[in-house]
PDB file of N, CA and C in Angstrom:
ATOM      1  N   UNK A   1     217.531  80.643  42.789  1.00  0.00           N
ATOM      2  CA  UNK A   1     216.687  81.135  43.869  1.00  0.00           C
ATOM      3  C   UNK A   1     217.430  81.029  45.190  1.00  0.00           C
ATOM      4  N   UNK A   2     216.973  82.164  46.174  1.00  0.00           N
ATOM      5  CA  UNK A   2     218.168  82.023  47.404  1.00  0.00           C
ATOM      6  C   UNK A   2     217.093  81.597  48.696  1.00  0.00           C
ATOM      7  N   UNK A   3     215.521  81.105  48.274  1.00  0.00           N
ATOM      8  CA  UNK A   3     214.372  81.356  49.148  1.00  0.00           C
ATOM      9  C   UNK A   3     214.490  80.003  49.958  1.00  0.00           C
ATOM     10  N   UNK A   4     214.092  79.635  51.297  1.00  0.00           N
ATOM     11  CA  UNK A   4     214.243  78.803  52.322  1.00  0.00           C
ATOM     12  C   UNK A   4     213.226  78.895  52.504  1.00  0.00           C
ATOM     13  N   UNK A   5     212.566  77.520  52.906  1.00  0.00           N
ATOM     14  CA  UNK A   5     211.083  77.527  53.366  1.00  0.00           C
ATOM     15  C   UNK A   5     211.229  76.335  54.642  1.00  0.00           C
ATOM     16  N   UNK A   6     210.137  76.159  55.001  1.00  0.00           N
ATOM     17  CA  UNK A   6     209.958  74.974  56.165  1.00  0.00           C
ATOM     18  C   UNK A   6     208.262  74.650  55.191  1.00  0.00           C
ATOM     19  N   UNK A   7     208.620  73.418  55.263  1.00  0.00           N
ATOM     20  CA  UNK A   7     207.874  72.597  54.868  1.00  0.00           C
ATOM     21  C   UNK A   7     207.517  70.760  55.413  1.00  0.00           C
ATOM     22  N   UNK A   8     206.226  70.575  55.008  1.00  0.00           N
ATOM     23  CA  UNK A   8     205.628  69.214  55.684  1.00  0.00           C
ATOM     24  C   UNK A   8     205.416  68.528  54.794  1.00  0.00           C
ATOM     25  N   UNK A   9     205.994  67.087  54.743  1.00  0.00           N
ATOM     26  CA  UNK A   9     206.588  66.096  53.988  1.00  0.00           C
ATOM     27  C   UNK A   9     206.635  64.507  54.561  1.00  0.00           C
ATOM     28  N   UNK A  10     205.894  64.230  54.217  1.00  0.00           N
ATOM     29  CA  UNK A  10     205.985  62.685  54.979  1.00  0.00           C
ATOM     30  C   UNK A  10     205.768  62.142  56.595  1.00  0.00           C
ATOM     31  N   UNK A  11     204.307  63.801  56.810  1.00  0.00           N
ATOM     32  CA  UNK A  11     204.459  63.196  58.372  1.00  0.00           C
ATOM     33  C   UNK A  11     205.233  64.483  59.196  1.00  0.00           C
ATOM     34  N   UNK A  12     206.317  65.120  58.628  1.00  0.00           N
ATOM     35  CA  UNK A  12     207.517  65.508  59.578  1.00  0.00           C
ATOM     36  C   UNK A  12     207.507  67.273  58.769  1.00  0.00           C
ATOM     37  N   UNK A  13     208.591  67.894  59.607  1.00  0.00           N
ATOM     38  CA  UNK A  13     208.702  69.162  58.527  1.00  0.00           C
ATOM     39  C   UNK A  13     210.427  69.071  58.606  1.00  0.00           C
ATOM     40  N   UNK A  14     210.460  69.535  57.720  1.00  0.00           N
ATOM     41  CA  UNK A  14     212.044  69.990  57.272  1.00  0.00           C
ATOM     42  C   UNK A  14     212.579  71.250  56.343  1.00  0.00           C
ATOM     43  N   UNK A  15     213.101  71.899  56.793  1.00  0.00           N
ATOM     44  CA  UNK A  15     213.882  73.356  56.262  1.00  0.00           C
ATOM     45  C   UNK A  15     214.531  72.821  54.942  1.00  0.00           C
ATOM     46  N   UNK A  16     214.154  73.615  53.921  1.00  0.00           N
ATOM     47  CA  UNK A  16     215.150  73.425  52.593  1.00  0.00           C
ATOM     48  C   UNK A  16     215.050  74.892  52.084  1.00  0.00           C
ATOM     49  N   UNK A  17     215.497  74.524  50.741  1.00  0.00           N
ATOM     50  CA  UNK A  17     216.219  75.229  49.935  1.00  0.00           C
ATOM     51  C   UNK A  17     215.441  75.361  48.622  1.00  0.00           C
ATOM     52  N   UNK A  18     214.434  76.531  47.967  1.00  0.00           N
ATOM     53  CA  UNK A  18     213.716  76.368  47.236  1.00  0.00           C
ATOM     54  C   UNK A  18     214.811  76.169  45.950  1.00  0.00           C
ATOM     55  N   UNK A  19     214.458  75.334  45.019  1.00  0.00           N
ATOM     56  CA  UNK A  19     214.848  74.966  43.693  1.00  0.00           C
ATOM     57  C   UNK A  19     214.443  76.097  42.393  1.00  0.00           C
ATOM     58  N   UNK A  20     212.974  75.748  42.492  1.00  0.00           N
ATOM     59  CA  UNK A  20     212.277  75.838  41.688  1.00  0.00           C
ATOM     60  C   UNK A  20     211.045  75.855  41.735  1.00  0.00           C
ATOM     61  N   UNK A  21     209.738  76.884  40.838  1.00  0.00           N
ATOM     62  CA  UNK A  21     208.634  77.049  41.327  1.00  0.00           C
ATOM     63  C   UNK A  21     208.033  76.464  39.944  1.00  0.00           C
ATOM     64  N   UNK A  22     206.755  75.783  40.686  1.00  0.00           N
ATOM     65  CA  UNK A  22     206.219  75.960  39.307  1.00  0.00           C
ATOM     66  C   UNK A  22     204.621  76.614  39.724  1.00  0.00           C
ATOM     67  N   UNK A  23     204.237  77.650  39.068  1.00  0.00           N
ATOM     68  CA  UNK A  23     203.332  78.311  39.073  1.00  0.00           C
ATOM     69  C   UNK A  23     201.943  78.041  38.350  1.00  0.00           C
ATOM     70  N   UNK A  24     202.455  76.624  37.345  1.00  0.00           N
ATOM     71  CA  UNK A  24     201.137  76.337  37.151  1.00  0.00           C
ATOM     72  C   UNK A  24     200.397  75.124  37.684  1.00  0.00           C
ATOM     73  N   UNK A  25     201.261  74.441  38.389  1.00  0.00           N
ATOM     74  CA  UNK A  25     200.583  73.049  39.284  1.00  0.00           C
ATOM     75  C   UNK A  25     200.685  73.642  40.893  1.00  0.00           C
ATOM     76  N   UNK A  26     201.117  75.016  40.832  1.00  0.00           N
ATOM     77  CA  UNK A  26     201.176  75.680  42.445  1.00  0.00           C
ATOM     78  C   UNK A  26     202.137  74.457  43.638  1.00  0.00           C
ATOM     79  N   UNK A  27     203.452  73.991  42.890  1.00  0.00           N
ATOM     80  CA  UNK A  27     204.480  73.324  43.495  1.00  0.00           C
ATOM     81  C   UNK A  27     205.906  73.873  43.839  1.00  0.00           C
ATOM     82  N   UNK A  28     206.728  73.699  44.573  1.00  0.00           N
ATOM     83  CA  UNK A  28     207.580  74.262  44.671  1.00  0.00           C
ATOM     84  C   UNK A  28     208.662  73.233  44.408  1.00  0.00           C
ATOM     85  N   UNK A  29     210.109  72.981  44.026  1.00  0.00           N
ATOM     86  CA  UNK A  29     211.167  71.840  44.149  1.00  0.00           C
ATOM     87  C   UNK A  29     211.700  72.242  45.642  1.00  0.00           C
ATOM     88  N   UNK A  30     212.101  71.659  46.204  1.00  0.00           N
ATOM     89  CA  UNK A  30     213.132  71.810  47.535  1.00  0.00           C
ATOM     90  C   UNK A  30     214.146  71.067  47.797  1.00  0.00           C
ATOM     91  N   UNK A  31     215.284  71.079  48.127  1.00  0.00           N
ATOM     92  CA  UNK A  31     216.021  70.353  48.896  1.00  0.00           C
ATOM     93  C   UNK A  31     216.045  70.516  50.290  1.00  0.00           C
ATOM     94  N   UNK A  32     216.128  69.559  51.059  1.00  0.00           N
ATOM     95  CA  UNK A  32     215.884  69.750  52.061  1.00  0.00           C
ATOM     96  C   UNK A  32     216.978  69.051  53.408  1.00  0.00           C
ATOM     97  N   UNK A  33     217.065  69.486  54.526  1.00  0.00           N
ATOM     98  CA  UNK A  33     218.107  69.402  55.174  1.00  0.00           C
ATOM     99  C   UNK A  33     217.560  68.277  56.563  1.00  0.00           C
ATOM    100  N   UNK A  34     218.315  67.881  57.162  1.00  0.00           N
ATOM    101  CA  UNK A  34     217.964  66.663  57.929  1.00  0.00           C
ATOM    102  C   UNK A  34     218.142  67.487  59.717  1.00  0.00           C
ATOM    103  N   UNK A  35     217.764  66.890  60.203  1.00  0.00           N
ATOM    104  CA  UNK A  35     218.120  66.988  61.686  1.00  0.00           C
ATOM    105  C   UNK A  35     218.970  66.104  62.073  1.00  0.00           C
ATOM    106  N   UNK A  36     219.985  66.189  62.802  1.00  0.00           N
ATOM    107  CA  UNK A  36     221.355  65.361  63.816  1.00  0.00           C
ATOM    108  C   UNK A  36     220.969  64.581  64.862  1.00  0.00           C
ATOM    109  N   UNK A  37     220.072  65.070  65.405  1.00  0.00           N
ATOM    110  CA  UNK A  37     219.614  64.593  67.078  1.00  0.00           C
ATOM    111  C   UNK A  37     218.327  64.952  67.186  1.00  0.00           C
ATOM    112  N   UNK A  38     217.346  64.418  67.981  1.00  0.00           N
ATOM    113  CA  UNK A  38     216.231  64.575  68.356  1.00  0.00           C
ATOM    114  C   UNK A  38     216.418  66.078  69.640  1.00  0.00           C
ATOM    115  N   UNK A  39     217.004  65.817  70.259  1.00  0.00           N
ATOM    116  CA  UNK A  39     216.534  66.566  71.138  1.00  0.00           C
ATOM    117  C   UNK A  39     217.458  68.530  70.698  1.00  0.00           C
ATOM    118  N   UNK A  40     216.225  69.757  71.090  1.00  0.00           N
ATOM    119  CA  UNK A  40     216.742  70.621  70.208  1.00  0.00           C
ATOM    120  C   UNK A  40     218.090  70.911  70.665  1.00  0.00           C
ATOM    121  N   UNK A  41     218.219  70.857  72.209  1.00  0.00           N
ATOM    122  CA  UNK A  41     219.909  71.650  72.711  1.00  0.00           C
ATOM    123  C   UNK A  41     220.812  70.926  71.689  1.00  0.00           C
ATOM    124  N   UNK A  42     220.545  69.772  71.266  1.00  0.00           N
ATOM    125  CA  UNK A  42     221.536  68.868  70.149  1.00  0.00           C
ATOM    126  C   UNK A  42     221.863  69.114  68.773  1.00  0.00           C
ATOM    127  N   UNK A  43     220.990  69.621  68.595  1.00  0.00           N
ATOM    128  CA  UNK A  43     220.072  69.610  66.967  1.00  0.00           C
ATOM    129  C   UNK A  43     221.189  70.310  66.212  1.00  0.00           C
ATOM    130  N   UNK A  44     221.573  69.924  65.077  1.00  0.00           N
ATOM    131  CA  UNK A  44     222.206  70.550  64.252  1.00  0.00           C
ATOM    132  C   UNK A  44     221.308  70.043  62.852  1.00  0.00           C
ATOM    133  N   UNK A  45     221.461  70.867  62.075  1.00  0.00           N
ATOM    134  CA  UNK A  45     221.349  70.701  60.405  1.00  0.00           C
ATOM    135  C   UNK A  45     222.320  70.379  59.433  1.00  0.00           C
ATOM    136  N   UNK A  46     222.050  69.063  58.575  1.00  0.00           N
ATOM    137  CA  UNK A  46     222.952  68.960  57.295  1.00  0.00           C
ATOM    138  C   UNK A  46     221.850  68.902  56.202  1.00  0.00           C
ATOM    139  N   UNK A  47     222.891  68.520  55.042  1.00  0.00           N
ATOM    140  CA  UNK A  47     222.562  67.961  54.041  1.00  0.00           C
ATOM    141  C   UNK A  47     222.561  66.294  53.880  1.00  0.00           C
ATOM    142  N   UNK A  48     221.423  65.673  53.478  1.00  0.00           N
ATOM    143  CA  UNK A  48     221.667  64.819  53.041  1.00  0.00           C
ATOM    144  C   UNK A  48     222.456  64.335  52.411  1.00  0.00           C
ATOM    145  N   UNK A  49     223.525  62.932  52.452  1.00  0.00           N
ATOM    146  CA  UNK A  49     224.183  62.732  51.503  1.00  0.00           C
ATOM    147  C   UNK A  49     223.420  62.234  50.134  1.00  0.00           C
ATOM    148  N   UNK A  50     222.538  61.755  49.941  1.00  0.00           N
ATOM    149  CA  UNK A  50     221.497  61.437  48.765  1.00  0.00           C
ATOM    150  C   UNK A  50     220.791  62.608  48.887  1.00  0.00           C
ATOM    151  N   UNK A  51     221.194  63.758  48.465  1.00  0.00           N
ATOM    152  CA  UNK A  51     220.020  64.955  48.255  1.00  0.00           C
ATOM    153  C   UNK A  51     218.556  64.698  47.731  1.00  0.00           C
ATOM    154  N   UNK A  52     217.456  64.738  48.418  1.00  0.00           N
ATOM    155  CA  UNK A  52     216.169  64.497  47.877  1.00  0.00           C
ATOM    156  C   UNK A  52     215.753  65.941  47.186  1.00  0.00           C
ATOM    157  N   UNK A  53     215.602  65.492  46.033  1.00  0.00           N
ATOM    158  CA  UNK A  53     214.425  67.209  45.185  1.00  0.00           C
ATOM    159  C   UNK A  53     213.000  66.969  45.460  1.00  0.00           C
ATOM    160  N   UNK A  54     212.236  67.166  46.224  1.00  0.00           N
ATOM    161  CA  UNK A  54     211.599  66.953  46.174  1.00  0.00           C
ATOM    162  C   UNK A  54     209.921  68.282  45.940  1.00  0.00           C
ATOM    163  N   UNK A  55     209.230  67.557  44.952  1.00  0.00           N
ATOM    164  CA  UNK A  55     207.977  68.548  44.647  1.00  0.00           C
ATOM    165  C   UNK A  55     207.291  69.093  45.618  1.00  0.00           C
ATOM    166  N   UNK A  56     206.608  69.983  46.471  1.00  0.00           N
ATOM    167  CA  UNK A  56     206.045  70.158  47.503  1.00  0.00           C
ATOM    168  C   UNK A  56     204.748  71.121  47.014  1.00  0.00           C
ATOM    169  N   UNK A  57     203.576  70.604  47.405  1.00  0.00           N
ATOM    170  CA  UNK A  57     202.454  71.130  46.748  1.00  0.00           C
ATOM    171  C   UNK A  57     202.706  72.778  47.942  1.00  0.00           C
ATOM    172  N   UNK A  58     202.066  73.761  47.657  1.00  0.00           N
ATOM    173  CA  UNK A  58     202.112  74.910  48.284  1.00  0.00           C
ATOM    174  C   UNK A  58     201.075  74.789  49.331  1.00  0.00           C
ATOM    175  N   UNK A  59     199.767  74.120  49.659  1.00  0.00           N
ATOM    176  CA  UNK A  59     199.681  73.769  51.201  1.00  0.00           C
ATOM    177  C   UNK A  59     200.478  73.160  52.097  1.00  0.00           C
ATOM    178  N   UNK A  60     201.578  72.212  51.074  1.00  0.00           N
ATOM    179  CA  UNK A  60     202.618  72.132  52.604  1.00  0.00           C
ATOM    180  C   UNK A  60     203.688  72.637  52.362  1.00  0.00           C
ATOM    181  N   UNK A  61     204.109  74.390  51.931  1.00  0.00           N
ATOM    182  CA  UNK A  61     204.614  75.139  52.900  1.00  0.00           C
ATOM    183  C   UNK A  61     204.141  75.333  53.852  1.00  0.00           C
ATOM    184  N   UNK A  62     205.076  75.203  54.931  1.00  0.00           N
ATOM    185  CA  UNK A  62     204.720  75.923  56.122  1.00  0.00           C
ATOM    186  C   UNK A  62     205.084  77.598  56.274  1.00  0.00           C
ATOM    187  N   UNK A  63     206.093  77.601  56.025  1.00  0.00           N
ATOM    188  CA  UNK A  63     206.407  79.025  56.009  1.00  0.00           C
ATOM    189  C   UNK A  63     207.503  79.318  55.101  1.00  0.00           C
ATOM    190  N   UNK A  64     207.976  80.592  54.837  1.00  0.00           N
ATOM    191  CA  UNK A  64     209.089  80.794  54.224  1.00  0.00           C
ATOM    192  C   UNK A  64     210.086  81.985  55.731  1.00  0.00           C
ATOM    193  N   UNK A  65     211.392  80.907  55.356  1.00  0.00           N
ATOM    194  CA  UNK A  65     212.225  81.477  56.742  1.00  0.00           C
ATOM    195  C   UNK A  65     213.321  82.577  56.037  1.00  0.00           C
ATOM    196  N   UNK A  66     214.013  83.318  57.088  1.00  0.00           N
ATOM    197  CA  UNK A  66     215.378  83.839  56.405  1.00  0.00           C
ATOM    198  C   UNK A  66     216.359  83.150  56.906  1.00  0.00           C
ATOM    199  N   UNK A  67     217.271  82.594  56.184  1.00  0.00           N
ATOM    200  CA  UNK A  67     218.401  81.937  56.828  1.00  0.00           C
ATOM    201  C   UNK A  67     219.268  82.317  57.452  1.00  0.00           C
ATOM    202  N   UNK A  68     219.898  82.178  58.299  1.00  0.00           N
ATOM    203  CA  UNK A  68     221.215  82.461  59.115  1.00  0.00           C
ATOM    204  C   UNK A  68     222.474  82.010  58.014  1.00  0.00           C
ATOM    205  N   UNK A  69     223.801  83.311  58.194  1.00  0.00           N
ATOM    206  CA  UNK A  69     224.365  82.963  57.320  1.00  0.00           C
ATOM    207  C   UNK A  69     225.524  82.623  58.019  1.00  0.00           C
ATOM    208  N   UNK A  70     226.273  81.982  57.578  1.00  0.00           N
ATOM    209  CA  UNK A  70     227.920  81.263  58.289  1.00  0.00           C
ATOM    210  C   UNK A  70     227.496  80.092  59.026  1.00  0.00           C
ATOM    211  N   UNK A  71     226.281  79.644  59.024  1.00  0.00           N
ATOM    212  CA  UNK A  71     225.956  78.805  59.706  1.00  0.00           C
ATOM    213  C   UNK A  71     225.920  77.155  58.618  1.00  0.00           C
ATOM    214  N   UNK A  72     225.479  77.471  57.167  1.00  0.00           N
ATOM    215  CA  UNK A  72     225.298  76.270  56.935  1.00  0.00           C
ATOM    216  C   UNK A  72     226.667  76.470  55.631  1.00  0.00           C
ATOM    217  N   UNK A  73     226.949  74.992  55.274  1.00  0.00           N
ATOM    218  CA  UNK A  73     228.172  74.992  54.481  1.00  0.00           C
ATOM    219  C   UNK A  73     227.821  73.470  53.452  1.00  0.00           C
TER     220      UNK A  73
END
C-alpha cells in the first residue's frame, strides 16, 4: 500500500504510512513518523528508530494525506 494518513494516537496525531487494512474490525496498521522539534519553522519528520505498527481503529483517522515526494528517505 502507498496510502498516508494522519492519525490520533495517544493524545497526539502523527503522519504514517498505511500497512495494512483490516476491513473486518474497521482498523488500519500504520507506521508512523515522529516530529524533530516542537516548534513548526523547525519541524522536520523521521522515522522512528523502534518502528511502532501500530492498529488504528478508523475513528482515529484523521485524514488521508498525499505525500510529498523527495522529501522523506
Amino acid at each position: 500500500m502507498d496510502d498516508w494518513v494522519a492519525v490520533m494516537y495517544d493524545a497526539k496525531w502523527y503522519l504514517g504510512k498505511v500497512l495494512e487494512t483490516d476491513v473486518v474490525d474497521n482498523t488500519m496498521e500504520v507506521t508512523v513518523l515522529e516530529a524533530t522539534a516542537t516548534r513548526a519553522e523547525n519541524c522536520r519528520l523521521k522515522w522512528l528508530q523502534n518502528p511502532d505498527e501500530l492498529w488504528i481503529p478508523q475513528q482515529n483517522i484523521l485524514a488521508v494525506v498525499q505525500p510529498c515526494t523527495g522529501f522523506l528517505s
